[in-house]
C-alpha atoms as a PDB file:
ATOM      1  CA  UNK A   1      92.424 281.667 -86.436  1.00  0.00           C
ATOM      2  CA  UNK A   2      94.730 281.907 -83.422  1.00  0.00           C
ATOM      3  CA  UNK A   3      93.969 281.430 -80.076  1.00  0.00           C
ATOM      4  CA  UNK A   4      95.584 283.926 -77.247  1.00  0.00           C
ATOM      5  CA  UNK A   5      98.458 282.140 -75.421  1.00  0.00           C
ATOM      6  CA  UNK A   6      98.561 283.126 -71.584  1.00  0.00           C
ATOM      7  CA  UNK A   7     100.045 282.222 -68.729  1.00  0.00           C
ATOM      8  CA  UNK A   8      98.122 281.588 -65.528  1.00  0.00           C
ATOM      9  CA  UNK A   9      98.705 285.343 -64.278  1.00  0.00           C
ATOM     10  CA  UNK A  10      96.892 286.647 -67.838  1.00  0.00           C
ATOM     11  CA  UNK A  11      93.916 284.170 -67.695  1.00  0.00           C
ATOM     12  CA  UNK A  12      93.529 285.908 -64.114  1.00  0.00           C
ATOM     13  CA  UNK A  13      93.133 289.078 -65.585  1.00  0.00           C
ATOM     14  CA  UNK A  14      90.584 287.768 -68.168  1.00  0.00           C
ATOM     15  CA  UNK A  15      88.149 286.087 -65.655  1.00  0.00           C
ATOM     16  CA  UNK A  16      87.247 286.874 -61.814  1.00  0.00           C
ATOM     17  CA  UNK A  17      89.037 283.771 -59.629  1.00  0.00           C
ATOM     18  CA  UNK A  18      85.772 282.689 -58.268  1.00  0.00           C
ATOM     19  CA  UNK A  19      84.481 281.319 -61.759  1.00  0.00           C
ATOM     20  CA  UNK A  20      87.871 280.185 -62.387  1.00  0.00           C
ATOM     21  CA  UNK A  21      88.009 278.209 -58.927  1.00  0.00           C
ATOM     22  CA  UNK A  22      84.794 276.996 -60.181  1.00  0.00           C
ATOM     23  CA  UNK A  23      86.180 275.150 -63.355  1.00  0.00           C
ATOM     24  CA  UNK A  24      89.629 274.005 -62.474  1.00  0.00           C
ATOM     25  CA  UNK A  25      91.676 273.866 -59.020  1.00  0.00           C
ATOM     26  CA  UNK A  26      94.408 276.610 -59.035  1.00  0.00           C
ATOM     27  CA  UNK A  27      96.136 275.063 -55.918  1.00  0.00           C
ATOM     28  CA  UNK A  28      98.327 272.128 -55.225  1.00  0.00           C
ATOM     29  CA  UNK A  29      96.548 268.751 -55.628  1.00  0.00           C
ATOM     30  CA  UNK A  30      97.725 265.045 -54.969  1.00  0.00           C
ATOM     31  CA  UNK A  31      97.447 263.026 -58.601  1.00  0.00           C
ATOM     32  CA  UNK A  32      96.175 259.041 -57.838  1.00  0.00           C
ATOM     33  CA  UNK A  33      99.642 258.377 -57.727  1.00  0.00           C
ATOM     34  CA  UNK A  34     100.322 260.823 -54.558  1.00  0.00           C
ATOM     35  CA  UNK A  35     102.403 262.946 -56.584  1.00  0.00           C
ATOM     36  CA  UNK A  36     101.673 266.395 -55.793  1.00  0.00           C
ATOM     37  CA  UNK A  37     101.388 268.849 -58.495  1.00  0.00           C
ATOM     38  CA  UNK A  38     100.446 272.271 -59.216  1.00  0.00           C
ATOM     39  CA  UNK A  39      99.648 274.561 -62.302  1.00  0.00           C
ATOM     40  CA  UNK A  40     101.906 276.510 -63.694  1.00  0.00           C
ATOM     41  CA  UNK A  41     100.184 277.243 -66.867  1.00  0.00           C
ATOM     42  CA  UNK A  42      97.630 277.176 -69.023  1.00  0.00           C
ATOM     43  CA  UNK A  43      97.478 278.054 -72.691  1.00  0.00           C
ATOM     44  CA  UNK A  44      95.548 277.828 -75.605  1.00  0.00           C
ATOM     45  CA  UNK A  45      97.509 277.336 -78.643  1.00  0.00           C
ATOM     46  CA  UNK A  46      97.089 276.607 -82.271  1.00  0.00           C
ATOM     47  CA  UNK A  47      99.704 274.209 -83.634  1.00  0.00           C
ATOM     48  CA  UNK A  48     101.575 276.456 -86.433  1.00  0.00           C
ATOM     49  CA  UNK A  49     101.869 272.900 -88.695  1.00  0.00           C
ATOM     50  CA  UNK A  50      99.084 271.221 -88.505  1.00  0.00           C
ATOM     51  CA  UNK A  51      96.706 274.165 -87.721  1.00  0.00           C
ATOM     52  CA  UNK A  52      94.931 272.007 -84.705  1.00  0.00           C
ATOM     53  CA  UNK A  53      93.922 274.134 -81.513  1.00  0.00           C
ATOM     54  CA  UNK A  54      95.400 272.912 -78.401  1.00  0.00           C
ATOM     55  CA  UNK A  55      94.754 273.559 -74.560  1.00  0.00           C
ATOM     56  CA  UNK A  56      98.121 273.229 -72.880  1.00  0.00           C
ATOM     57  CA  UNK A  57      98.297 272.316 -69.492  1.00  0.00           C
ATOM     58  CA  UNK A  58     101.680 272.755 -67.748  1.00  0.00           C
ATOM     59  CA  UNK A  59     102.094 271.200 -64.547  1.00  0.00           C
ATOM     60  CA  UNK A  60     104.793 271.236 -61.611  1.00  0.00           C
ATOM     61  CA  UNK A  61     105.790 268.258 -60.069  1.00  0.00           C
ATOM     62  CA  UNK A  62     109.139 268.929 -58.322  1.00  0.00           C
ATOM     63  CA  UNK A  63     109.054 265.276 -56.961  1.00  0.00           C
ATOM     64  CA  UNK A  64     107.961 263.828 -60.075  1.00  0.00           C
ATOM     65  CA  UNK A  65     111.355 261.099 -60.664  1.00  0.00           C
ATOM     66  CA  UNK A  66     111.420 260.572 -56.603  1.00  0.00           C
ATOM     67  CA  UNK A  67     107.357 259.605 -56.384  1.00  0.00           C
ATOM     68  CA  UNK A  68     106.867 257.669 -59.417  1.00  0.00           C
ATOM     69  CA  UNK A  69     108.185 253.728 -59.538  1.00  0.00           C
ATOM     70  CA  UNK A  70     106.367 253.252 -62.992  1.00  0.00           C
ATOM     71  CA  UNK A  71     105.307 254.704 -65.968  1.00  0.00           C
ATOM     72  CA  UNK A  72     101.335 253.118 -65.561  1.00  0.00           C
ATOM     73  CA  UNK A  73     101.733 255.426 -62.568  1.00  0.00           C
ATOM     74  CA  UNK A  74     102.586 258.549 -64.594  1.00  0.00           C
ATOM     75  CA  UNK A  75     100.176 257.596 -66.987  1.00  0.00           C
ATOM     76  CA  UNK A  76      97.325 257.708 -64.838  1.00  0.00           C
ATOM     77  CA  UNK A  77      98.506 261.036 -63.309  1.00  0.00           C
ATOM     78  CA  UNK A  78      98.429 262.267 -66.927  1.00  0.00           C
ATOM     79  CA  UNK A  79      95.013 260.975 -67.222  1.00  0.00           C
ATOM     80  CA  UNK A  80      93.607 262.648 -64.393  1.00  0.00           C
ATOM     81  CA  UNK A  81      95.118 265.907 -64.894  1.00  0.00           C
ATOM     82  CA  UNK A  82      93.669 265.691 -68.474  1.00  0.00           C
ATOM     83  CA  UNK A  83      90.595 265.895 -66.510  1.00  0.00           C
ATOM     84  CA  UNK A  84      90.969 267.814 -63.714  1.00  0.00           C
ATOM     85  CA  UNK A  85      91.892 270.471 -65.932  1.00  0.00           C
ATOM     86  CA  UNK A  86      92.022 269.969 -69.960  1.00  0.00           C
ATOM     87  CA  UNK A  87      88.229 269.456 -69.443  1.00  0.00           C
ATOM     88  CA  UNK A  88      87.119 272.361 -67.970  1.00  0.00           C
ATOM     89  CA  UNK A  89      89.612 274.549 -69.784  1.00  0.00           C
ATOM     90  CA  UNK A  90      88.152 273.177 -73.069  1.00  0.00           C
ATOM     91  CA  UNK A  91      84.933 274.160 -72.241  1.00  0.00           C
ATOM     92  CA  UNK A  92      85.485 277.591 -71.854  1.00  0.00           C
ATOM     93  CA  UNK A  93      86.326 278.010 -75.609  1.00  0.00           C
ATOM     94  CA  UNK A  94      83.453 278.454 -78.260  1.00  0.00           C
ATOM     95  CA  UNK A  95      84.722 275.391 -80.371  1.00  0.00           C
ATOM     96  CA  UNK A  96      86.156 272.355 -79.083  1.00  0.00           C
ATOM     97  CA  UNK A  97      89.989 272.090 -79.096  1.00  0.00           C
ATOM     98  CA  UNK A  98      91.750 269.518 -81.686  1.00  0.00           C
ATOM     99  CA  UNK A  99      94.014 268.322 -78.372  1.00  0.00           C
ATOM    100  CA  UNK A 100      94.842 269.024 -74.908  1.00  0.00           C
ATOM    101  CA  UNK A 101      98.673 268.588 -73.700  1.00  0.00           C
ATOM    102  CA  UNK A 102      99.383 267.287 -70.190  1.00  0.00           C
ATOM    103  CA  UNK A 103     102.921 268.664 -69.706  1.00  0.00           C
ATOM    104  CA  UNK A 104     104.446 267.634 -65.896  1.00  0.00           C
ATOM    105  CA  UNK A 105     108.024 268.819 -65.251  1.00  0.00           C
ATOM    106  CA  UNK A 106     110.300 268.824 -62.465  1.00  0.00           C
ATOM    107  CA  UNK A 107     110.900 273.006 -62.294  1.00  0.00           C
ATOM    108  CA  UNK A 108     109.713 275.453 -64.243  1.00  0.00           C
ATOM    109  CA  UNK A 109     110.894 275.192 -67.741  1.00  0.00           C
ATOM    110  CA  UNK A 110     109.731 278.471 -70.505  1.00  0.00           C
ATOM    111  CA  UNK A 111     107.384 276.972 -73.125  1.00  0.00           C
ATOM    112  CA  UNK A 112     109.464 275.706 -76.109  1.00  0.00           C
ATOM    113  CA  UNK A 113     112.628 275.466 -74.302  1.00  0.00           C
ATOM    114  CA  UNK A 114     115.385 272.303 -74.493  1.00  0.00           C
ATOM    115  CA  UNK A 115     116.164 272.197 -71.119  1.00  0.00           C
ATOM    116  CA  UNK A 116     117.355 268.587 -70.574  1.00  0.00           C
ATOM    117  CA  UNK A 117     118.424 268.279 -66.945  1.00  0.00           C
ATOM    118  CA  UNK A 118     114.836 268.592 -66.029  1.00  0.00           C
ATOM    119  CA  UNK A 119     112.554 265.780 -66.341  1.00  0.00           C
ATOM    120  CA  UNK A 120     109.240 266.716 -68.214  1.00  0.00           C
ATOM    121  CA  UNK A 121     106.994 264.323 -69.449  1.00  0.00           C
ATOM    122  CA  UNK A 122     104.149 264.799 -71.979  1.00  0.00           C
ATOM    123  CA  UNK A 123     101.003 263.379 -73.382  1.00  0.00           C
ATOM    124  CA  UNK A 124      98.066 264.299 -75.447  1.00  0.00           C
ATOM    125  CA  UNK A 125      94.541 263.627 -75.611  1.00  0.00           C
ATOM    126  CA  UNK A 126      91.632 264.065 -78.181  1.00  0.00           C
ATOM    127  CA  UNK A 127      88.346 265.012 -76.041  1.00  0.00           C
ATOM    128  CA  UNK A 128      84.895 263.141 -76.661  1.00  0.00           C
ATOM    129  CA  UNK A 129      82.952 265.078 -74.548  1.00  0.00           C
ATOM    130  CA  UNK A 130      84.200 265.274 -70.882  1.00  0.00           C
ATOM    131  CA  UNK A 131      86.215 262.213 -71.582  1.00  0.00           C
ATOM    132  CA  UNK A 132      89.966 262.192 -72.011  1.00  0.00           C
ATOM    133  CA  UNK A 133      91.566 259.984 -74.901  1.00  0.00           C
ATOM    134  CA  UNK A 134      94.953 259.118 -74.918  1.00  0.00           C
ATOM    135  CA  UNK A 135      96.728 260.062 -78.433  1.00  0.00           C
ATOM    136  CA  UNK A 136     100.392 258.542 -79.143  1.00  0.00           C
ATOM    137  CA  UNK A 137     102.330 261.961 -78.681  1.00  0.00           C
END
């Protein structure tokens, strides 16, 4: 089974923006860190090797090298995105997803794309529930 992948404009179509607004924040939100980020998209994906069903969440950060000084930093920006928005997007599927990505890149970068003069840094997570676990990606 495949799951649609859309960008943020085609999930709008799909559901009013109130219940959306309700489940994750569309606008631009400070991470822990103070880096300020932004989604660009979301998708629901299954992985065409393994056959596990991911939620993708793509992030902008366009300050991302300038605000962090260390990886913990990034890594607990990662975290919190996972659930600021993995969660809820999760929950709005009929089965559980395998994974959820936490992509964060400097500019916009097309899905699947080598694009190596901009920084974008991933990490996945298995969900328990509502909580985020951190996977070796």
């Amino acid at each position: 089974m495949s799951l649609p992948t859309l960008p943020l404009a085609g999930l709008l179509s799909l559901v009013p923006l109130t219940s959306m607004a309700e489940a994750w924040p569309l606008g631009e939100l400070a991470a822990p860190s103070g880096l300020s980020l932004s989604l660009m998209e979301l998708l629901f994906e299954e992985n065409p090797w393994s056959g596990e069903m991911l939620v993708v969440v793509r992030l902008l950060a366009p300050t991302i090298v300038e605000d962090l000084d260390t990886p913990l930093m990034l890594r607990t920006d990662m975290d919190w995105a996972c659930r600021t928005w993995g969660v809820p997007a999760a929950a709005t599927l009929a089965t559980a997803p395998d994974l959820v990505v936490i992509e964060m890149m400097a500019s916009p970068v097309e899905r699947g794309v080598s694009a190596p003069e901009v920084p974008q840094f991933f990490e996945q997570y298995r969900l328990e529930g509502p909580v985020c676990i951190w996977e070796l990606f």
